[in-house]
N, C-alpha and C. Protein backbone atom coordinates (compact mmCIF):
# COMPACT_ATOMS: atom_id res chain seq x y z
N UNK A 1 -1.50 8.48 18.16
CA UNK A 1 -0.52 8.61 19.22
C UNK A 1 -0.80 9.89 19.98
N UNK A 2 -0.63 9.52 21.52
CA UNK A 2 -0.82 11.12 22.02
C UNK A 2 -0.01 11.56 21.90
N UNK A 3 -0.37 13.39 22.39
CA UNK A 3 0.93 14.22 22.10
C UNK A 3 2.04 13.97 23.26
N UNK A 4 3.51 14.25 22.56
CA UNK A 4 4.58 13.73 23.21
C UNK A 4 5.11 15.46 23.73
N UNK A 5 4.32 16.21 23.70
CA UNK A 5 5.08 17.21 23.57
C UNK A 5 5.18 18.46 22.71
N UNK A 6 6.23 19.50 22.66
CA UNK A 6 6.07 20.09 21.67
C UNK A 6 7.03 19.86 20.21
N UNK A 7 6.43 19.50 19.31
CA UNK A 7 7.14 19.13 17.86
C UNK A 7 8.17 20.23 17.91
N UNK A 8 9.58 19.66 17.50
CA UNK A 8 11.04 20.51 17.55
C UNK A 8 11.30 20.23 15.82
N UNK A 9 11.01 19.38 15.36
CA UNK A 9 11.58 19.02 13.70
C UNK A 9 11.64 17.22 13.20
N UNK A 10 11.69 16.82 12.23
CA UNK A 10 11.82 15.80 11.18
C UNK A 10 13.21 15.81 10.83
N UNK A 11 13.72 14.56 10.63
CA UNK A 11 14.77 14.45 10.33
C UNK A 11 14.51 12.87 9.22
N UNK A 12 15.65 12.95 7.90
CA UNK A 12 15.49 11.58 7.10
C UNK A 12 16.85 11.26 7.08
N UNK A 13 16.66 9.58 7.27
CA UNK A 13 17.93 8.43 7.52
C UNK A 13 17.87 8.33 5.92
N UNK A 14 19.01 8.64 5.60
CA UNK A 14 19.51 8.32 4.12
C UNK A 14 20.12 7.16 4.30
N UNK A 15 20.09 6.50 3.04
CA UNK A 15 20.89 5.00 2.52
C UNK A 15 21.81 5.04 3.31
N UNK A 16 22.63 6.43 3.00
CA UNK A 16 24.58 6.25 3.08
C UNK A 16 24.78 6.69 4.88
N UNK A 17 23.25 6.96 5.52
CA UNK A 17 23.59 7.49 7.25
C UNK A 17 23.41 5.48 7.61
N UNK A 18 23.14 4.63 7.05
CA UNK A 18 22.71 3.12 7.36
C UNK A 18 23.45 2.40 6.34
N UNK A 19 25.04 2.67 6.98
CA UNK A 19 26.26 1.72 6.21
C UNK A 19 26.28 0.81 6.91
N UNK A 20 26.29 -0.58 6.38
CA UNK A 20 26.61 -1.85 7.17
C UNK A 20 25.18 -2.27 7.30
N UNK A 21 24.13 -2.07 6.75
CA UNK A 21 22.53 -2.79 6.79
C UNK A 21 22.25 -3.10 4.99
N UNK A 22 21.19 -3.68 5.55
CA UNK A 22 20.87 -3.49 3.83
C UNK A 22 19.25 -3.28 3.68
N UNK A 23 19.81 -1.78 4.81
CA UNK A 23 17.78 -1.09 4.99
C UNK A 23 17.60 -0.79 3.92
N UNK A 24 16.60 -0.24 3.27
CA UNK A 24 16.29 0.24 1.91
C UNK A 24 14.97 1.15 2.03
N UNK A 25 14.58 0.84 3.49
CA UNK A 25 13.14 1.82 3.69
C UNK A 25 13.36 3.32 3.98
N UNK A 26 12.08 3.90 3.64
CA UNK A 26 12.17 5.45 4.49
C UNK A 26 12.15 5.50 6.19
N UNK A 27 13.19 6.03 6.64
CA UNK A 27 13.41 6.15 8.03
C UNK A 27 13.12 7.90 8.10
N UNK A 28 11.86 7.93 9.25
CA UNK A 28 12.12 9.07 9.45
C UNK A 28 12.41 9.46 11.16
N UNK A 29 13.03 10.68 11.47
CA UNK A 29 13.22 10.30 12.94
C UNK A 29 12.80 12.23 13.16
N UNK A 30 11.76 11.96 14.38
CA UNK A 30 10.54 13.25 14.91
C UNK A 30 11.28 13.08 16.62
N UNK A 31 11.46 15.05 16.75
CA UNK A 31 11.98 15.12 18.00
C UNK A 31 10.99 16.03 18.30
N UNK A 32 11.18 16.11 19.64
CA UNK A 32 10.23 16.31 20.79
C UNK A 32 10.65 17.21 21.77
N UNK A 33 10.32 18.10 22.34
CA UNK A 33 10.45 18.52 23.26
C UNK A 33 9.24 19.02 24.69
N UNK A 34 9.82 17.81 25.92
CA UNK A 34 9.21 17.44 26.42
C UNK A 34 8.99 18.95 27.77
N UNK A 35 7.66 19.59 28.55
CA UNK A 35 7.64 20.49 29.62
C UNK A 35 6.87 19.76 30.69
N UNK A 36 7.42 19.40 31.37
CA UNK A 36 6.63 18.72 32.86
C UNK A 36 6.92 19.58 34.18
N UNK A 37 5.59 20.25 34.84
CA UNK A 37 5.72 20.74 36.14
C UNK A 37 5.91 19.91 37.15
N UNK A 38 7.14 20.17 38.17
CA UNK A 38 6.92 19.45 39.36
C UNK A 38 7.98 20.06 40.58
N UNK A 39 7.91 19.64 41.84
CA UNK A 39 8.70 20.44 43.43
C UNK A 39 9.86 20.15 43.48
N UNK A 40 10.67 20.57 43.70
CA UNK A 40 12.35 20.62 44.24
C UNK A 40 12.36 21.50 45.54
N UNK A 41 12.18 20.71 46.31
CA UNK A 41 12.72 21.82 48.23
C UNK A 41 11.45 22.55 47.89
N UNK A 42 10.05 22.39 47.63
CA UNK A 42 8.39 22.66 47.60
C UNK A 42 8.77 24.31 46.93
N UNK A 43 9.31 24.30 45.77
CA UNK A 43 9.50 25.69 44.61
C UNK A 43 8.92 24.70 43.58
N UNK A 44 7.99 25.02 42.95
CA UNK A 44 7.65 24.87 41.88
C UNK A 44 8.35 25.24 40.81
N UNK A 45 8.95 24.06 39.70
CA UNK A 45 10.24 24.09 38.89
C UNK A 45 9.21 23.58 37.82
N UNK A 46 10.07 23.84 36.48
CA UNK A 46 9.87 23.47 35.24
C UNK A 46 10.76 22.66 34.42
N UNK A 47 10.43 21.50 34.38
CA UNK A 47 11.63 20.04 33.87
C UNK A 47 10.76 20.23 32.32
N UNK A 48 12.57 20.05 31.38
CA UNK A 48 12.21 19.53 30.20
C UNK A 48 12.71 18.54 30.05
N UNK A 49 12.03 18.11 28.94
CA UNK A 49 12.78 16.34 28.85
C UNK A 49 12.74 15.90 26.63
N UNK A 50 13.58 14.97 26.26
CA UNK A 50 13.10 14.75 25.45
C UNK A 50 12.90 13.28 25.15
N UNK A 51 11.73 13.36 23.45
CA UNK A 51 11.15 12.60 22.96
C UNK A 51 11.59 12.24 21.31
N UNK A 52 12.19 10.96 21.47
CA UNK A 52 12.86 10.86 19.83
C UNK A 52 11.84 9.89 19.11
N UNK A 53 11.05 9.97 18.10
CA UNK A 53 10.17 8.63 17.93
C UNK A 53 11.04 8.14 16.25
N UNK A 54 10.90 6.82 15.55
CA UNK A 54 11.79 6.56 14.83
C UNK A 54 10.34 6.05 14.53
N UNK A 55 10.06 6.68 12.70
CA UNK A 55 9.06 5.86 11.95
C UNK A 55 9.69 5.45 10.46
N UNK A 56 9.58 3.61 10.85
CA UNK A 56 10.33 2.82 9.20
C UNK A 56 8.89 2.56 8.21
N UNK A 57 8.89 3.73 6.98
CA UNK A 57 7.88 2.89 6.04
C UNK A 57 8.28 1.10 5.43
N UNK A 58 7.43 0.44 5.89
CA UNK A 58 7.90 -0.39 5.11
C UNK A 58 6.91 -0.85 4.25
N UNK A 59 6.69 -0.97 2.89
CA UNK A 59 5.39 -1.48 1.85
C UNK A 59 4.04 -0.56 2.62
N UNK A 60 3.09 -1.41 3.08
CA UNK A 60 2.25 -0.60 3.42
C UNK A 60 1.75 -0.27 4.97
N UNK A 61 3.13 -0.62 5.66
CA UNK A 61 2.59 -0.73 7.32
C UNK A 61 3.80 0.69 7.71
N UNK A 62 3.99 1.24 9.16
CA UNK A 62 4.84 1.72 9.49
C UNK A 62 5.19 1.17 10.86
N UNK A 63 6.43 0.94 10.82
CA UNK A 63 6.98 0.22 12.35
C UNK A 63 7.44 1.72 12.89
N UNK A 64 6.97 2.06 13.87
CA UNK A 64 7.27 2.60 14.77
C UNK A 64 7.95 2.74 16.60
N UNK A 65 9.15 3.04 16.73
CA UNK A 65 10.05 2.83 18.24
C UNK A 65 9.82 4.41 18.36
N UNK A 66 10.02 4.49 19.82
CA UNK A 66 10.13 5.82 20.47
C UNK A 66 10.93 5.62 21.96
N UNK A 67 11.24 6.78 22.26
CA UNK A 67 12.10 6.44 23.16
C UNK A 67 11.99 7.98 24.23
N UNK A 68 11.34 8.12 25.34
CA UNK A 68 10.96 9.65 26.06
C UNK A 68 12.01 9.55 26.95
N UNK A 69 12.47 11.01 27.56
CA UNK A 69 13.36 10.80 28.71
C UNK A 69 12.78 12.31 29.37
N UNK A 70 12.30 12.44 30.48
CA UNK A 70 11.54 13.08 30.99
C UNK A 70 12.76 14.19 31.99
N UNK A 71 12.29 15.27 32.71
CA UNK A 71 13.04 15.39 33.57
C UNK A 71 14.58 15.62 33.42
N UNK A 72 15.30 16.19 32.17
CA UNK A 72 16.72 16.03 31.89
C UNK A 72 17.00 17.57 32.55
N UNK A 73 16.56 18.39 32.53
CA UNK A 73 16.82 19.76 32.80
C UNK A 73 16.12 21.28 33.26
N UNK A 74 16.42 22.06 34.25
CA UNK A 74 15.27 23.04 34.24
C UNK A 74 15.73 24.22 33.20
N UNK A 75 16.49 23.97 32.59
CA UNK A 75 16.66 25.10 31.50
C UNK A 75 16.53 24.96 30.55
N UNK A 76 15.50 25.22 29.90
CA UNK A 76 15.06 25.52 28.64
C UNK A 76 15.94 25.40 27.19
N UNK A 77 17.01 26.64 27.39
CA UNK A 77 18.00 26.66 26.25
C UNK A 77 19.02 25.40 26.00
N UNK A 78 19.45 24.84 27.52
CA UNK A 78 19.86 23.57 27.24
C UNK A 78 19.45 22.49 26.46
N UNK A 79 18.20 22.77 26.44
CA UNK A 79 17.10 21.06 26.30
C UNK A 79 17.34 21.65 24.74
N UNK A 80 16.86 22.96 24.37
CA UNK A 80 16.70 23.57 22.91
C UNK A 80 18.37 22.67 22.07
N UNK A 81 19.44 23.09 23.27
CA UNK A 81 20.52 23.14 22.44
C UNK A 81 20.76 21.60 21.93
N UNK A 82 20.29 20.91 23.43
CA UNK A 82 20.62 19.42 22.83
C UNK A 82 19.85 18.48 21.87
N UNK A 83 18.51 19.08 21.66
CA UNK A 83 17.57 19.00 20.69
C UNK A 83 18.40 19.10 19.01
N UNK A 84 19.26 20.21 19.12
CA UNK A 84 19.60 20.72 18.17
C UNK A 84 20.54 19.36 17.39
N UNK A 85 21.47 18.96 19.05
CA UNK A 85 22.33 18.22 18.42
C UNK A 85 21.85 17.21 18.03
N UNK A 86 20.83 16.73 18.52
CA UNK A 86 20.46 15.15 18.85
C UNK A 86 20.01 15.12 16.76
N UNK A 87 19.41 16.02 16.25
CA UNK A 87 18.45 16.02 15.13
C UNK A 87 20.13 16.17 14.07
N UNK A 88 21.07 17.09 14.36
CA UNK A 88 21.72 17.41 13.55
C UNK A 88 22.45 15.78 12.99
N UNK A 89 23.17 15.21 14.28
CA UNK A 89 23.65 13.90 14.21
C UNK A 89 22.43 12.62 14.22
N UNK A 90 21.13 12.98 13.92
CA UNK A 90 20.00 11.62 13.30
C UNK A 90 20.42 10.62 14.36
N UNK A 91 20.00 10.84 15.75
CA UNK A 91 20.14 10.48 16.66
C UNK A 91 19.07 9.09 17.07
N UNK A 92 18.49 7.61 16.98
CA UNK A 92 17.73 7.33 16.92
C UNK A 92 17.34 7.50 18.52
N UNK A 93 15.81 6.61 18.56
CA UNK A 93 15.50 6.09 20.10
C UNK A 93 16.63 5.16 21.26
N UNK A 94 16.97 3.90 20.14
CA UNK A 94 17.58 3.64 20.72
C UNK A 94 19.25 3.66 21.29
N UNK A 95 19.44 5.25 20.39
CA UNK A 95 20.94 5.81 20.91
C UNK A 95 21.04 6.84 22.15
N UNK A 96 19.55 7.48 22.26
CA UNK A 96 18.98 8.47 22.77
C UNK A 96 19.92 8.37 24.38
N UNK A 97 19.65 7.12 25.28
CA UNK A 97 19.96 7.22 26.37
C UNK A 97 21.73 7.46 26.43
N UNK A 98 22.61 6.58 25.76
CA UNK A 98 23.93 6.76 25.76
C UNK A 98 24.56 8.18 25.02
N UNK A 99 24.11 8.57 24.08
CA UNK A 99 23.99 10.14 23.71
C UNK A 99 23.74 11.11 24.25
N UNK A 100 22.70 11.04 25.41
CA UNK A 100 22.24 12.02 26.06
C UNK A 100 23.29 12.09 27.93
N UNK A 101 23.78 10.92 27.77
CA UNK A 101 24.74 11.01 28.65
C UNK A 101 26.08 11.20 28.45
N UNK A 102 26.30 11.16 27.02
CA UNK A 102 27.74 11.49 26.85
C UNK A 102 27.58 13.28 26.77
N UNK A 103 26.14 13.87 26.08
CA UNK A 103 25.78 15.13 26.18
C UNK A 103 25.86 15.88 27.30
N UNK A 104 25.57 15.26 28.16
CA UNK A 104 25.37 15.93 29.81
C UNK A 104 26.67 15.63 30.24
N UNK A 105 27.56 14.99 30.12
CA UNK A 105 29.11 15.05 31.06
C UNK A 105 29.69 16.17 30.53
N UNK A 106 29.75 16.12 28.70
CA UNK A 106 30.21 18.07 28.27
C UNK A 106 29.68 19.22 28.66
N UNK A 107 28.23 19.07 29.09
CA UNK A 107 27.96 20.53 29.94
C UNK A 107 27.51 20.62 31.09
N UNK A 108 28.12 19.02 31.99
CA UNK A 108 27.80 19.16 33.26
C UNK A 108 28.76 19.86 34.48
């Protein structure tokens, strides 16, 4: 896989975080933090963005989802902070978009 970025941390889906399934595999979930250059009114700005990828061992294969969102912010400490949350609450790919918008109305 290419690089998504810069590696922020690992996070593991325990049994009891997957009530109501009857997963039994290792879930692991890898965040990302994404730096893309690009113009706003021709100033050269610095967008971060993030990258959640979700890897299920299962026997001897790994299913892998990911989910990038490019472009969320030019401040740095923001992207850090919501990084923080996204890993603390085992945030998958596919919660990423509705999470990251309930994130941005509290510090918009």
């Amino acid at each position: 896989m290419r690089s998504l970025g810069t590696y922020y941390g690992t996070t593991l889906l325990q049994e009891k975080d997957s009530k109501g399934t009857n997963n039994k595999n290792k879930i692991e979930l890898e965040y990302y933090k994404i730096k893309k250059h690009g113009f706003t009114l021709s100033k050269k700005k610095t967008f971060y963005g993030i990258a959640v990828v979700k890897k299920e061992y299962i026997e001897d294969k790994i299913k892998m989802e990911k989910n990038v969102i490019n472009k969320i912010t030019t401040n740095e400490r923001t992207i850090v902070n919501i990084i923080e949350k996204l890993k603390k609450c085992k945030v998958t790919p596919i919660a990423l978009d509705d999470v990251l918008t309930d994130l941005m109305k509290q510090t918009g």
